[in-house]
Protein backbone atom coordinates (compact mmCIF):
# COMPACT_ATOMS: atom_id res chain seq x y z
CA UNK A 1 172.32 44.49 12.61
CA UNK A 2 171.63 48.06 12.09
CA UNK A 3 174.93 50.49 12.04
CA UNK A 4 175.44 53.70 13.41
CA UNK A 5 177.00 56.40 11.18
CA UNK A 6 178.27 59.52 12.39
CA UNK A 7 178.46 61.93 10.00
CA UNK A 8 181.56 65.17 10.97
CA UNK A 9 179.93 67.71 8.48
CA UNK A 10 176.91 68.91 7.41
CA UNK A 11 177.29 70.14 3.86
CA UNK A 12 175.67 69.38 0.46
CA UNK A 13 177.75 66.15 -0.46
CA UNK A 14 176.89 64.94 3.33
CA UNK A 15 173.39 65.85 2.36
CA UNK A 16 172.99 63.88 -0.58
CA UNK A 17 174.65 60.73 1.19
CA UNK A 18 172.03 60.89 3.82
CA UNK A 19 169.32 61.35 1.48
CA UNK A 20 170.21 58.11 -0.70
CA UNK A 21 170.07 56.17 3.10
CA UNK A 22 166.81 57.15 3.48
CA UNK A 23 165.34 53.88 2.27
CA UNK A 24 168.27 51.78 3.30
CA UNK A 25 166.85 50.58 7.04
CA UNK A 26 170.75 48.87 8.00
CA UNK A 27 172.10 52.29 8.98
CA UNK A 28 170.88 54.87 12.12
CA UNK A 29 172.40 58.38 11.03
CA UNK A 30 173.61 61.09 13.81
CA UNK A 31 174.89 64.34 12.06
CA UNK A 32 177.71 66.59 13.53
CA UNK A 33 179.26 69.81 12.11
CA UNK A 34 181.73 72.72 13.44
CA UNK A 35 179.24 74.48 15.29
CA UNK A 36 176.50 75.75 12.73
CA UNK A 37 173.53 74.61 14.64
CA UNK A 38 171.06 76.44 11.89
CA UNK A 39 172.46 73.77 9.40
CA UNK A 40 171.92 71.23 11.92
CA UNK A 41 168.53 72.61 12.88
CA UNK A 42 168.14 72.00 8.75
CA UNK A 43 169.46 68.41 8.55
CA UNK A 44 167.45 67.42 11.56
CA UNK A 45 164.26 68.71 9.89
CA UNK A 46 164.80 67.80 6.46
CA UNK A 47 165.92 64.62 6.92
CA UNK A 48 164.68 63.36 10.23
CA UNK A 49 168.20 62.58 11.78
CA UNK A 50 169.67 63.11 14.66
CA UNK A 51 171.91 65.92 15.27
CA UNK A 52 174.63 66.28 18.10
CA UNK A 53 176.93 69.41 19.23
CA UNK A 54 179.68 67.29 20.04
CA UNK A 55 180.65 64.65 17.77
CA UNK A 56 183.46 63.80 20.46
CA UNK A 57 180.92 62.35 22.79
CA UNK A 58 179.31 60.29 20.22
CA UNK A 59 182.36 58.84 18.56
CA UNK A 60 182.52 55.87 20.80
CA UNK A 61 178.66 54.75 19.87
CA UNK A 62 179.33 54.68 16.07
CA UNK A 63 180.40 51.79 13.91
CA UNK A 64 181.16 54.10 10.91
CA UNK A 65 182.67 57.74 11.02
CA UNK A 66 182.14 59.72 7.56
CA UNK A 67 184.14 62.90 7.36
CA UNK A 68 182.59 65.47 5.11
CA UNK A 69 184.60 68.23 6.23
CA UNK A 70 187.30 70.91 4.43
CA UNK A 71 190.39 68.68 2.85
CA UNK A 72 192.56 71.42 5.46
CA UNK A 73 190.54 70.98 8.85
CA UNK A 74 191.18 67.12 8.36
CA UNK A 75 195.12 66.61 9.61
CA UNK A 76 193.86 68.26 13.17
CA UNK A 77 190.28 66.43 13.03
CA UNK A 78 192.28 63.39 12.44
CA UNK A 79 194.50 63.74 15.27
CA UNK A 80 191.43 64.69 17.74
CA UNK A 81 189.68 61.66 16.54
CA UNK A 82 192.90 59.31 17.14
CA UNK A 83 192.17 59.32 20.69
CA UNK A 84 188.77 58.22 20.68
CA UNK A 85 188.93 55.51 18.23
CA UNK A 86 188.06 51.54 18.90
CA UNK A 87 187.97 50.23 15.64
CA UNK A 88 185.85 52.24 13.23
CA UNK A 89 185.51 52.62 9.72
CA UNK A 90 186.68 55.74 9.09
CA UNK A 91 185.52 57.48 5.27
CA UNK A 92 186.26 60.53 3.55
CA UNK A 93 185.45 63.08 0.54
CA UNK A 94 187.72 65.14 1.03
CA UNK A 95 189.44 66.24 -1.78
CA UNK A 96 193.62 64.95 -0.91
CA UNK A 97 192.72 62.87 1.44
CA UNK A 98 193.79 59.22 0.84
CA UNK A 99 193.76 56.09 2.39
CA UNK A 100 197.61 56.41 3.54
CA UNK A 101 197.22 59.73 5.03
CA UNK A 102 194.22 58.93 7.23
CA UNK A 103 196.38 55.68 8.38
CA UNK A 104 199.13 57.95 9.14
CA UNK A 105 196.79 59.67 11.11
CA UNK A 106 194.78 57.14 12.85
CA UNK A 107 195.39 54.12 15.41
CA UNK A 108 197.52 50.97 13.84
CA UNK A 109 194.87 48.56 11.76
CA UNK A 110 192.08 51.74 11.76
CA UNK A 111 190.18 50.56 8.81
CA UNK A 112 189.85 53.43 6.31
CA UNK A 113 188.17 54.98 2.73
CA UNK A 114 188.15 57.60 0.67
CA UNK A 115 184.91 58.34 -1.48
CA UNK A 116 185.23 60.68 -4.68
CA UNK A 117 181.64 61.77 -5.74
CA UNK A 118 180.81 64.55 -8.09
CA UNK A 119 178.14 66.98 -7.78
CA UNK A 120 175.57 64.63 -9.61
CA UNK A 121 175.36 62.93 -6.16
CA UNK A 122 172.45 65.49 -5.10
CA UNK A 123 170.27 63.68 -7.53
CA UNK A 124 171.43 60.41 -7.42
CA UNK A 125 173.19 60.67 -10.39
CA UNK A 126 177.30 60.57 -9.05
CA UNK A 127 179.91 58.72 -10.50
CA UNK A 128 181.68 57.81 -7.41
CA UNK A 129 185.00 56.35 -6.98
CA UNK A 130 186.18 54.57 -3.64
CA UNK A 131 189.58 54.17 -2.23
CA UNK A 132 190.02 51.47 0.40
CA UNK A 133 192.84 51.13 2.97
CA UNK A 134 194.67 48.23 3.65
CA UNK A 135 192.81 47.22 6.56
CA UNK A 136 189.35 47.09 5.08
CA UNK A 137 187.60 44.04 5.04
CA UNK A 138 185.63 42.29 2.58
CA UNK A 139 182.64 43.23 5.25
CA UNK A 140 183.74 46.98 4.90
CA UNK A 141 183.83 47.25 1.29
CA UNK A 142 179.93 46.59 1.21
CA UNK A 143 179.13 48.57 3.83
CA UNK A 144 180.84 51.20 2.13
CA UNK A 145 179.38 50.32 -0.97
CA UNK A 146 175.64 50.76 0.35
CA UNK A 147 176.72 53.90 2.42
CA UNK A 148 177.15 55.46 -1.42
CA UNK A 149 174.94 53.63 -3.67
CA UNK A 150 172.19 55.94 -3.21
CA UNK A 151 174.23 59.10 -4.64
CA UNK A 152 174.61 56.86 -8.08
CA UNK A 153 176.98 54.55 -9.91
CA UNK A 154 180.36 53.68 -8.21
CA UNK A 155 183.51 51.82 -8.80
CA UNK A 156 186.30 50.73 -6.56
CA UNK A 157 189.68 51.78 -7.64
CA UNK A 158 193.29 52.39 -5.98
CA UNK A 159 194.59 55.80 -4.16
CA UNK A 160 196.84 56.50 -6.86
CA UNK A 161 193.69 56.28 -9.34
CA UNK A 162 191.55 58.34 -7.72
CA UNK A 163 194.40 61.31 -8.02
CA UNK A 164 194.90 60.71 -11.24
CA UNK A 165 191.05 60.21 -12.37
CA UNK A 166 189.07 62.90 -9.82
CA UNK A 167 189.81 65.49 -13.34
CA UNK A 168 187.79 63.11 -14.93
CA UNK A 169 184.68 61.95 -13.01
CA UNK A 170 185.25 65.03 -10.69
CA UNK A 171 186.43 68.38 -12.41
CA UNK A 172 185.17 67.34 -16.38
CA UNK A 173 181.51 68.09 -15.67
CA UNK A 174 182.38 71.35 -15.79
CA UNK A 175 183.59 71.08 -18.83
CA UNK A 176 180.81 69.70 -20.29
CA UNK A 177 178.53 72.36 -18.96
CA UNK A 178 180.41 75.06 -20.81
CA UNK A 179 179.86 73.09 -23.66
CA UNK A 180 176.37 73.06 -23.18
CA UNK A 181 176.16 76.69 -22.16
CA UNK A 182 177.49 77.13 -26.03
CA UNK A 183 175.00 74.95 -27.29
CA UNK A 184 172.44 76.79 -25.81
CA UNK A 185 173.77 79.58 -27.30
CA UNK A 186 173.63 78.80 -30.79
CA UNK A 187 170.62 77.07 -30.28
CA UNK A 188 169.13 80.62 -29.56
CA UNK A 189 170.15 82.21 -32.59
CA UNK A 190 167.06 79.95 -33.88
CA UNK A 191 164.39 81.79 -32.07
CA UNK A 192 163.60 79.28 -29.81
CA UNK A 193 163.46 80.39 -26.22
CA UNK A 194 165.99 79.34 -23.09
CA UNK A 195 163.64 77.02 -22.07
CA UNK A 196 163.49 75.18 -25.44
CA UNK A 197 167.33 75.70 -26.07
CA UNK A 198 168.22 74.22 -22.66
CA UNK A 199 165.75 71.47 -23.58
CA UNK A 200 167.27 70.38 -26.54
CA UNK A 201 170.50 70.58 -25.27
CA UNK A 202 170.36 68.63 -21.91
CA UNK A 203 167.94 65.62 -23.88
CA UNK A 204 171.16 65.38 -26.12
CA UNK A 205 173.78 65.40 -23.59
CA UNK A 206 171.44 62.38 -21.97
CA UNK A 207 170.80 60.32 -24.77
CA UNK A 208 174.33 60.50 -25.57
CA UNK A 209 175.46 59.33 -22.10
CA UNK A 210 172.84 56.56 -22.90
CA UNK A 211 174.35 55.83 -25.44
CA UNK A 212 178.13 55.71 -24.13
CA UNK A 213 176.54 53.15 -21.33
CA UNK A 214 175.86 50.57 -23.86
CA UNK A 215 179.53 50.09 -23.69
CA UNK A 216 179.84 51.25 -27.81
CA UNK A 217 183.11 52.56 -28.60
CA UNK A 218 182.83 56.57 -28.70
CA UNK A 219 183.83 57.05 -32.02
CA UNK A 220 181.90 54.06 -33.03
CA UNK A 221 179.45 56.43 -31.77
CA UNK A 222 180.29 59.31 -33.68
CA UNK A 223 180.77 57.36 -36.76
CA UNK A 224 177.12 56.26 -36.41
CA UNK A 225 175.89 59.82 -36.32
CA UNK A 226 178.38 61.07 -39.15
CA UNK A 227 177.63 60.24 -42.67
CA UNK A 228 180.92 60.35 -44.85
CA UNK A 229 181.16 63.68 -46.34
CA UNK A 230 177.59 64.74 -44.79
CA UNK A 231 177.36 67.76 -42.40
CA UNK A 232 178.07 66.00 -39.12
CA UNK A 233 181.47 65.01 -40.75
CA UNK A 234 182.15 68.91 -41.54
CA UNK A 235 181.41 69.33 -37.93
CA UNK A 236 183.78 66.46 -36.31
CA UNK A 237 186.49 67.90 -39.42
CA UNK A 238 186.42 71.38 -37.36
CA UNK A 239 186.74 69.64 -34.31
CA UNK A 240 189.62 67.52 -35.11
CA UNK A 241 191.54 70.13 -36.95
CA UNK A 242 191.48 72.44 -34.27
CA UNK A 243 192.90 69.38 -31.55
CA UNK A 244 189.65 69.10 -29.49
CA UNK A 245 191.16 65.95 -27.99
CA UNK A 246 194.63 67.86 -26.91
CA UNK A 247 192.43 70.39 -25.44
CA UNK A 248 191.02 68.02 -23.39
CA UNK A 249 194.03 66.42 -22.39
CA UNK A 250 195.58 70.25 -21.55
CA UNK A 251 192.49 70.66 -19.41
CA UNK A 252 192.55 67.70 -17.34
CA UNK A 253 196.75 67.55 -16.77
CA UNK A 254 196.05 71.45 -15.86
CA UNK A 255 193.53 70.15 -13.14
CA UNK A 256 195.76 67.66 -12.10
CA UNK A 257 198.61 69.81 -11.65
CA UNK A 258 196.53 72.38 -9.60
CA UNK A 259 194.86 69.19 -6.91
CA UNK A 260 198.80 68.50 -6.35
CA UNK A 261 199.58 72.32 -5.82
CA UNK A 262 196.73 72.22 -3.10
CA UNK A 263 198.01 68.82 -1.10
């Protein structure tokens, strides 16, 4: 039986979730937002969906409801959509935005998720983590589970995981971006041109990941690469010496501490 999903936002992550439906035939999509009717004139175009001014009067057709609105619009969203619930799953990306809180927020025994995708989603590349509430049924968890399989990989963890692991899957590309940026960089001390250096640099950062999928140990990895006393090992020697894993560490606990600031 097909499903109605009504999205409450319009933005890129709700984008890219629509997009990876568009071969999925169990779900019929109807897209509301806080009055921007250019980006629903957009989403209706782009992605031939239908579009609604007031997700109020459509709440009480859907099966799912998929917030993809501001983490600080949601407490007063939440409260407006208390009174015209009957039942629905009721999902999330919201950054702070757990499974207890929307339960708080929501009718006794509202079944509830929160979804954690990166910005890899708009390619179908995301490394997703989900967040069910209690009430979710076995039923729910793979209708959640198609709802975000077309944005990429995906694992099902707790609440408290998801805080403690969105600096990871979440914040960390970022990191790894300004590493490339510095690859690319040196690369073009070489002559070749930004093209070439970007190139180089994003096939490594691929075959790497490729790598790390196999399931190898990373510095299995790295050992592979680094011949004892050859010039990878001078490399990793820098590396180590100058604490590249406390760095890391520093840099996630620093994003961590910041996402609890903003709850």
């Amino acid at each position: 039986m097909t499903k109605r999903v009504l999205f409450i936002g319009a933005g890129r992550m709700a984008q890219a979730i629509i997009e990876g439906l568009k071969d999925k035939n169990d779900f019929s999509i109807i897209v509301a937002n806080n009055g921007n009717e250019e980006r629903l004139n957009v989403i209706r175009e782009s992605y031939g969906v239908v579009t609604t001014k007031s997700w109020k009067k459509e709440v009480g057709k859907a099966d799912i409801i998929f917030l993809a609105m501001p983490p600080n619009v949601h407490e007063s969203l939440l409260l407006e959509l208390s009174g015209e619930m009957n039942g629905q799953l009721v999902m999330t990306v919201a950054a702070g935005i757990g499974p207890s809180f929307m339960e708080s927020m929501l009718p006794d025994g509202t079944p509830v998720a929160w979804v954690m995708p990166n910005t890899a989603a708009k390619l179908g590349q995301s490394m997703t983590m989900y967040a069910p509430g209690k009430w979710v049924t076995e039923q729910h968890i793979k209708i959640i589970e198609t709802l975000i399989s077309g944005i990429g990989e995906y694992e099902r963890v707790s609440e408290q995981q998801i805080i403690e692991l969105t600096a990871v899957t979440g914040s960390a590309p970022a990191f790894i971006y300004r590493i490339a940026e510095a690859l690319e960089n040196i690369a073009l001390e070489s002559g070749v041109t930004p093209l070439q250096a970007r190139k180089l640099v994003a096939q490594m950062i691929m075959g790497s990941a490729e790598m790390l999928k196999t399931n190898a140990n990373p510095a299995a990895l790295a050992d592979e690469v680094a011949t004892p006393g050859g010039s990878t090992a001078a490399g990793l020697e820098v590396l180590d010496t100058k604490g590249l894993a406390d760095l890391m560490t520093e840099a996630i606990y620093a994003c961590r501490e910041r996402a609890a600031s903003l709850t």
